[in-house]
Protein backbone atom coordinates (compact mmCIF):
# COMPACT_ATOMS: atom_id res chain seq x y z
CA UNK A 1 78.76 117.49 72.00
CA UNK A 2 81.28 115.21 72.91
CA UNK A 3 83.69 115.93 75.37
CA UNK A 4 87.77 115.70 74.91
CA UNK A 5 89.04 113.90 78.01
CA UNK A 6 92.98 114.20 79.36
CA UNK A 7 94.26 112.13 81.91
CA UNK A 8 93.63 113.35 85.72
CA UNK A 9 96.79 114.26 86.98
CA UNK A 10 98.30 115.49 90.02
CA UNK A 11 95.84 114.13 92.29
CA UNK A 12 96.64 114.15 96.18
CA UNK A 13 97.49 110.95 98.05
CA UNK A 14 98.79 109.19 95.00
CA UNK A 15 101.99 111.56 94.04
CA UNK A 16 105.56 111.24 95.68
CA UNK A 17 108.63 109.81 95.59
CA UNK A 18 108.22 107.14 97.94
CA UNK A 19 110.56 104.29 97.83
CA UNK A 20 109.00 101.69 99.77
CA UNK A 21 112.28 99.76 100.27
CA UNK A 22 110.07 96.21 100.06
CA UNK A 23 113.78 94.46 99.86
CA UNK A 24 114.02 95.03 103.78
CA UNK A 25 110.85 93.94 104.96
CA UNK A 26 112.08 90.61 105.76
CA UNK A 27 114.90 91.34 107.74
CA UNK A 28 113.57 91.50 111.06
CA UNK A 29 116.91 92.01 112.69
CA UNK A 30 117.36 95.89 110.84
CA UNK A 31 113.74 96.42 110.91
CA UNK A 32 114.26 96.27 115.02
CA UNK A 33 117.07 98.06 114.75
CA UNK A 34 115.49 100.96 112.30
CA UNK A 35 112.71 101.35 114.92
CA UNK A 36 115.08 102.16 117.65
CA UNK A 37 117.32 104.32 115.71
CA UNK A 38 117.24 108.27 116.21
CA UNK A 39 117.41 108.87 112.57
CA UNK A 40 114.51 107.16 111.65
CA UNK A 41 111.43 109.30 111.47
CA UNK A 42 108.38 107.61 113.06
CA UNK A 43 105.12 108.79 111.68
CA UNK A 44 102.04 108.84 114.38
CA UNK A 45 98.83 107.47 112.91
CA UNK A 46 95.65 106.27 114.62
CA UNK A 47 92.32 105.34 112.57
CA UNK A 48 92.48 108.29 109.65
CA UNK A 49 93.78 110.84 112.01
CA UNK A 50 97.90 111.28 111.63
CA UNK A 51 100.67 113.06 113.71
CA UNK A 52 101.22 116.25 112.19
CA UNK A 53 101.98 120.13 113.19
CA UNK A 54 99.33 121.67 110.44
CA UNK A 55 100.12 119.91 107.00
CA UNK A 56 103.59 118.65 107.94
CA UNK A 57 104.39 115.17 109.61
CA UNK A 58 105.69 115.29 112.95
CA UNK A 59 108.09 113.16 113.88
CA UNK A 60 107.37 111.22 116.93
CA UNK A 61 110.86 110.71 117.32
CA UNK A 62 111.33 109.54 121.15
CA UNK A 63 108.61 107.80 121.60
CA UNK A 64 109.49 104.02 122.15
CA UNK A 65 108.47 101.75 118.80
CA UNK A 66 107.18 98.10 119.71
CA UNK A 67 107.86 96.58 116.37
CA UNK A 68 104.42 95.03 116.98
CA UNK A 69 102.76 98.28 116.40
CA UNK A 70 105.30 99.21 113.55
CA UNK A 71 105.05 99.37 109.75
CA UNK A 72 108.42 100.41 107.63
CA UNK A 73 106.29 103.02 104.94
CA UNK A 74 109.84 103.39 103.31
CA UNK A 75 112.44 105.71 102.77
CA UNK A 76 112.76 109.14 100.80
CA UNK A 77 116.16 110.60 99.83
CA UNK A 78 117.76 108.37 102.13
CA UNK A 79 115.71 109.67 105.21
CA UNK A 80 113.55 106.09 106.65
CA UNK A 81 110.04 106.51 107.76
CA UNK A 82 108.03 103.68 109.95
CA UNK A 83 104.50 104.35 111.08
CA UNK A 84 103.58 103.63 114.83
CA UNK A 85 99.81 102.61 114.76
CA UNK A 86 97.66 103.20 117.20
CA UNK A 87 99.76 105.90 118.51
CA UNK A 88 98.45 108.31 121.06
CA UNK A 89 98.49 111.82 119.00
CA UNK A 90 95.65 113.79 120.61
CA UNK A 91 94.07 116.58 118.54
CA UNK A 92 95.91 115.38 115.52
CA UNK A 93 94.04 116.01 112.19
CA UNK A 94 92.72 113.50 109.47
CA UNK A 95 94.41 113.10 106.44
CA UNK A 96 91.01 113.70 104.82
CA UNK A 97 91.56 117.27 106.27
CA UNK A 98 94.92 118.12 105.19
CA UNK A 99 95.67 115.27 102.26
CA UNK A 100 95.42 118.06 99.72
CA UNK A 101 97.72 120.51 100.94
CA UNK A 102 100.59 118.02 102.08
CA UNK A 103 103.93 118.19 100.45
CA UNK A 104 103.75 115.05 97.28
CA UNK A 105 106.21 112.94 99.41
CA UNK A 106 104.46 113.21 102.59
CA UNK A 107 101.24 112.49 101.06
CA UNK A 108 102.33 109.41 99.78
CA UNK A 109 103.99 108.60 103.19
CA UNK A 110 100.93 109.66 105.19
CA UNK A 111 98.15 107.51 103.26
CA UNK A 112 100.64 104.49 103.35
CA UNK A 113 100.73 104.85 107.68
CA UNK A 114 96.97 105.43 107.30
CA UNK A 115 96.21 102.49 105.18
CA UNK A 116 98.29 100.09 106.92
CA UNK A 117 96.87 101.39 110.33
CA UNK A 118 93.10 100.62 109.14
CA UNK A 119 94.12 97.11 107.89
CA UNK A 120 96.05 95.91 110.96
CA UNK A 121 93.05 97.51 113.72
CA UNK A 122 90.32 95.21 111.71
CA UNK A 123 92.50 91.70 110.98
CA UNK A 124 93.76 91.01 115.07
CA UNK A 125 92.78 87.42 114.42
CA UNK A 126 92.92 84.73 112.01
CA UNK A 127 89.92 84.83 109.07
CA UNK A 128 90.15 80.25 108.81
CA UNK A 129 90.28 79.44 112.67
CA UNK A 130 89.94 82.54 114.71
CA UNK A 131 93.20 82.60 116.54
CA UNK A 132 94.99 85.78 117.15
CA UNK A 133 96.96 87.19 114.64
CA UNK A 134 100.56 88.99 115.20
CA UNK A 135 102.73 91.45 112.79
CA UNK A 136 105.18 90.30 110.61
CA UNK A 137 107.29 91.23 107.50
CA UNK A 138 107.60 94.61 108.69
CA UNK A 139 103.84 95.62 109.24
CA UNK A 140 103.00 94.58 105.53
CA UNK A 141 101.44 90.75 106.59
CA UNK A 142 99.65 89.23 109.98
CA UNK A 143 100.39 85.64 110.86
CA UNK A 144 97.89 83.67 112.84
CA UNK A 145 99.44 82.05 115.95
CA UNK A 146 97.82 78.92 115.51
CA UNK A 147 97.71 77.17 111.56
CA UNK A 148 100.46 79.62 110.48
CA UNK A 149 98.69 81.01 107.84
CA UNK A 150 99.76 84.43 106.50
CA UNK A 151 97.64 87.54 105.82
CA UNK A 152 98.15 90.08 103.47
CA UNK A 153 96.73 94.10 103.38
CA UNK A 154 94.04 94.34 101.19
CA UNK A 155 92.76 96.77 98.78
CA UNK A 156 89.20 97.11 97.42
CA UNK A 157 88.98 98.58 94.15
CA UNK A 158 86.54 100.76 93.21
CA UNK A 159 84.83 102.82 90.60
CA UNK A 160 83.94 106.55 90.15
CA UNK A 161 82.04 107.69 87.54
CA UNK A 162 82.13 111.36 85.15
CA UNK A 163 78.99 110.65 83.75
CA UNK A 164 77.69 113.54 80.95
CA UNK A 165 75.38 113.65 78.46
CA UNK A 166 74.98 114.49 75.04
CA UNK A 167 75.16 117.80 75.38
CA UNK A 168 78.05 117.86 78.17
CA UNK A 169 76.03 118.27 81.29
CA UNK A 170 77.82 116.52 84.48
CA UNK A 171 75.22 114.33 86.15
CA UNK A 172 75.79 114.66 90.09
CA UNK A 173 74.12 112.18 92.62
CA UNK A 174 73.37 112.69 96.76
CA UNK A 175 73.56 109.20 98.73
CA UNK A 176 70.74 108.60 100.78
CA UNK A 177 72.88 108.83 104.05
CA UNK A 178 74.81 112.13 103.10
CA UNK A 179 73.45 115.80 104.26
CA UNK A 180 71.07 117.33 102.43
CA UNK A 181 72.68 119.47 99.26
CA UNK A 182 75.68 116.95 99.39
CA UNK A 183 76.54 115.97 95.72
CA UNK A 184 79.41 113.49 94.03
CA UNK A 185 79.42 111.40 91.58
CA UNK A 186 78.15 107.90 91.08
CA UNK A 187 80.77 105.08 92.31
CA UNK A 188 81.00 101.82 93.43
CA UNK A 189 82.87 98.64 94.48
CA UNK A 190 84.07 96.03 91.75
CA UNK A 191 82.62 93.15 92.02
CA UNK A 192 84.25 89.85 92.69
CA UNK A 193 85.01 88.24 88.76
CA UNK A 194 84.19 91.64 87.46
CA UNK A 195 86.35 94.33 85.71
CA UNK A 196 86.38 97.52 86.50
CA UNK A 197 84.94 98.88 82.45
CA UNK A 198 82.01 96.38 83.40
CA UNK A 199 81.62 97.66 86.94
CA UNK A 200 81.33 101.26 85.79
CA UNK A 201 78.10 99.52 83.25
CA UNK A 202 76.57 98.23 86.12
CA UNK A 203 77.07 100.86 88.91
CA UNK A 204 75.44 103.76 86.84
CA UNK A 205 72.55 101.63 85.77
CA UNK A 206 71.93 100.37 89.14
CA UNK A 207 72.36 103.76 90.62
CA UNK A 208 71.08 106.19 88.42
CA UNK A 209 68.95 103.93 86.05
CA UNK A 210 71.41 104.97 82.83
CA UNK A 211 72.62 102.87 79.41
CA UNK A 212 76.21 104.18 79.32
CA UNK A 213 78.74 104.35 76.04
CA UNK A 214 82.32 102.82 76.03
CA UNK A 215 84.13 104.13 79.35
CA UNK A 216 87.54 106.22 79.50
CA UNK A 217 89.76 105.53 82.10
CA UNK A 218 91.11 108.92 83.67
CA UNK A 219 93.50 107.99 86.47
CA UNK A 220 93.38 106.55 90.34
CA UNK A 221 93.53 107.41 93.40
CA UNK A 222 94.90 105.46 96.73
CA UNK A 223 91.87 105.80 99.41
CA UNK A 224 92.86 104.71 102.81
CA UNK A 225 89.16 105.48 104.15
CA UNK A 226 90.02 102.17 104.85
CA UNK A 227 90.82 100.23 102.01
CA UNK A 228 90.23 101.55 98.60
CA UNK A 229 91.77 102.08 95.15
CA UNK A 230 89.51 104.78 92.95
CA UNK A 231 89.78 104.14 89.64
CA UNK A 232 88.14 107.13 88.20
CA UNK A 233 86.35 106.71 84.20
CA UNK A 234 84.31 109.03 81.84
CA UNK A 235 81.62 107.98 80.02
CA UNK A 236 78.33 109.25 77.94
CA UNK A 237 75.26 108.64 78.97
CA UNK A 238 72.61 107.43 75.81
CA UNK A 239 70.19 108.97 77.27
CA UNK A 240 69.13 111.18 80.04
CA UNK A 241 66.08 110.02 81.60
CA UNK A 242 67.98 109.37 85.34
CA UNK A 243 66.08 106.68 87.67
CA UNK A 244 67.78 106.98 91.20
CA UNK A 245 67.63 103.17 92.72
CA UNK A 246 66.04 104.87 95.90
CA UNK A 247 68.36 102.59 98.47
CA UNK A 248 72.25 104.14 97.78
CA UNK A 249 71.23 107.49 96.07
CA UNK A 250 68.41 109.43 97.08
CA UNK A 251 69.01 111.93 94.11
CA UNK A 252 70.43 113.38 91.23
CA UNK A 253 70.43 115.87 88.92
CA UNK A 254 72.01 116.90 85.19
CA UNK A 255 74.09 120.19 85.56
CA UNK A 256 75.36 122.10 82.70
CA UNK A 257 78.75 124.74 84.30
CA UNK A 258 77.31 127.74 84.45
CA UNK A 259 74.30 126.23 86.67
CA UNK A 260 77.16 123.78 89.19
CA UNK A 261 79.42 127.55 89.49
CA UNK A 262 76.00 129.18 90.29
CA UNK A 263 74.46 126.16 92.95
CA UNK A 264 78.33 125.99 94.74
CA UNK A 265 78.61 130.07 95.20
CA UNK A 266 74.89 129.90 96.42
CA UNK A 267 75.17 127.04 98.90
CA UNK A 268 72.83 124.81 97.27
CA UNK A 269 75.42 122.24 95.68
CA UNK A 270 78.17 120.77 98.79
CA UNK A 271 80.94 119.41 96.35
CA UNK A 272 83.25 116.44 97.85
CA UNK A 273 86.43 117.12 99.90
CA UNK A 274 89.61 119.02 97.86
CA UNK A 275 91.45 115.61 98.63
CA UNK A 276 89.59 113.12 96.71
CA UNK A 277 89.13 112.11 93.26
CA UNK A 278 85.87 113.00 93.00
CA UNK A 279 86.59 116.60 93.04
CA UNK A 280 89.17 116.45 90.52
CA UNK A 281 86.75 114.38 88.59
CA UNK A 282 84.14 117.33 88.76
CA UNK A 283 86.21 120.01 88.03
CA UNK A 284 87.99 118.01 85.72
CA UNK A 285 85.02 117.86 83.18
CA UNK A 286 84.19 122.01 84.62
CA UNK A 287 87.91 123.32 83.09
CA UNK A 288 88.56 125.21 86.32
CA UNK A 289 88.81 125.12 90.48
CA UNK A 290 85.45 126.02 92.89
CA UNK A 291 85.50 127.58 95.95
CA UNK A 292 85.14 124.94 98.74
């Protein structure tokens, strides 16, 4: 039976209306004068965790912005938003926790702050000569304080995999370092000279021991956990005799939907996070929303 894919849609962290007003990043003078302004809303991040009062940003409006610790995200219907990172916002939640049931815009504006934060807290000095490193353009590059050289945010793609077989089953895999019962699907990093269709070949043969068909690309996703960009495919397997590599994934199993509805109401299947692609991914090829 082969399976009728649509394009994944409204997933969270990648929706919005963000304009991220990349015209003004190099004008240093209204950047400083955008962090001190009242009007400006300044969005609290630190590591994954972000300033918010349950699933709405709070503005830290108030607090004094060092434009070193600034990032401009952009601007929404006029209103300006600039992330302070490495802000102190005790008992703040994660945006893993509440990514899903943000508003589209402040999604969008939340996983920018989020990403930028990660990038900045690991690149404080220069990858060619060591010297410290210092903000510029408006949090979106580093400059090294010695050669000059400038640094960019990065992102990592990566792949995620629908794998099914011939007769529709979902094929679900545990990593070695996740809790027991913990199931996702097979992904993986793109490889340097690689594309993505080839990575997808080689992540589900080195992972699960599979020959694959042609893969269908479904949609991505923006994953600031710290760096990534999901890029989420279907494909067939050509067979189903699975061969875990023993070293990422320490299992995995073929599920057909009435037997993953059954193992998530009984416990014995943990499904990934409402927030991430995997999960729309899963119930994607189900037809319908679980239960977390």
């Amino acid at each position: 039976m082969h399976h009728t894919w649509r394009m994944l849609d409204d997933l969270a962290l990648g929706r919005g209306r963000l304009d991220r007003l990349a015209e003004l990043r190099g004008d240093a003078a209204w950047f400083a004068r955008a962090c001190a302004d009242e009007s400006t809303f300044i969005v609290g991040v630190d590591g994954g965790n972000i300033a918010a009062d349950g699933t709405a940003l709070r503005d830290q409006r108030g607090v004094t912005v060092d434009p070193e610790r600034a990032a401009l995200i952009g601007g929404v219907n006029g209103q300006v938003f600039i992330a302070l990172m490495g802000a102190e916002i005790p008992d703040s939640p994660s945006l893993r926790e509440i990514g899903a049931a943000m508003s589209d815009d402040e999604a969008a504006i939340a996983t920018a702050a989020v990403a930028l934060d990660q990038w900045h807290r690991k690149h404080t000095h220069c990858p060619q000569c060591g010297a410290p490193t210092r903000n510029a353009l408006a949090g979106w590059e580093r400059h090294c304080t010695s050669d000059g050289t400038a640094h960019y945010p990065r992102t990592d793609p990566a792949v995620i995999v629908v794998i099914t077989d011939a007769d529709d089953r979902l094929l679900l895999a545990r990593q070695r370092v996740w809790p027991e019962r913990r199931f996702s699907l097979v992904a993986g990093y793109v490889e340097p000279g690689e594309t993505a269709e080839n990575a997808v070949a080689r992540e589900v043969l080195e992972e699960v021991g599979l020959v694959i068909g042609e893969p269908e690309y479904l949609g991505s996703q923006p994953w600031p956990f710290p760096a990534s960009l999901m890029l989420c495919y279907s494909v067939q397997a050509l067979g189903i005799g699975v061969r875990v590599d023993g070293v990422e994934i320490a299992e995995a199993l073929w599920v057909t939907r009435a037997e993953l509805r059954e193992k998530v109401k009984d416990g014995a299947i943990l499904l990934p996070s409402r927030v991430s692609i995997a999960r729309r991914g899963i119930e994607h090829w189900l037809g319908s929303t679980l239960a977390d």
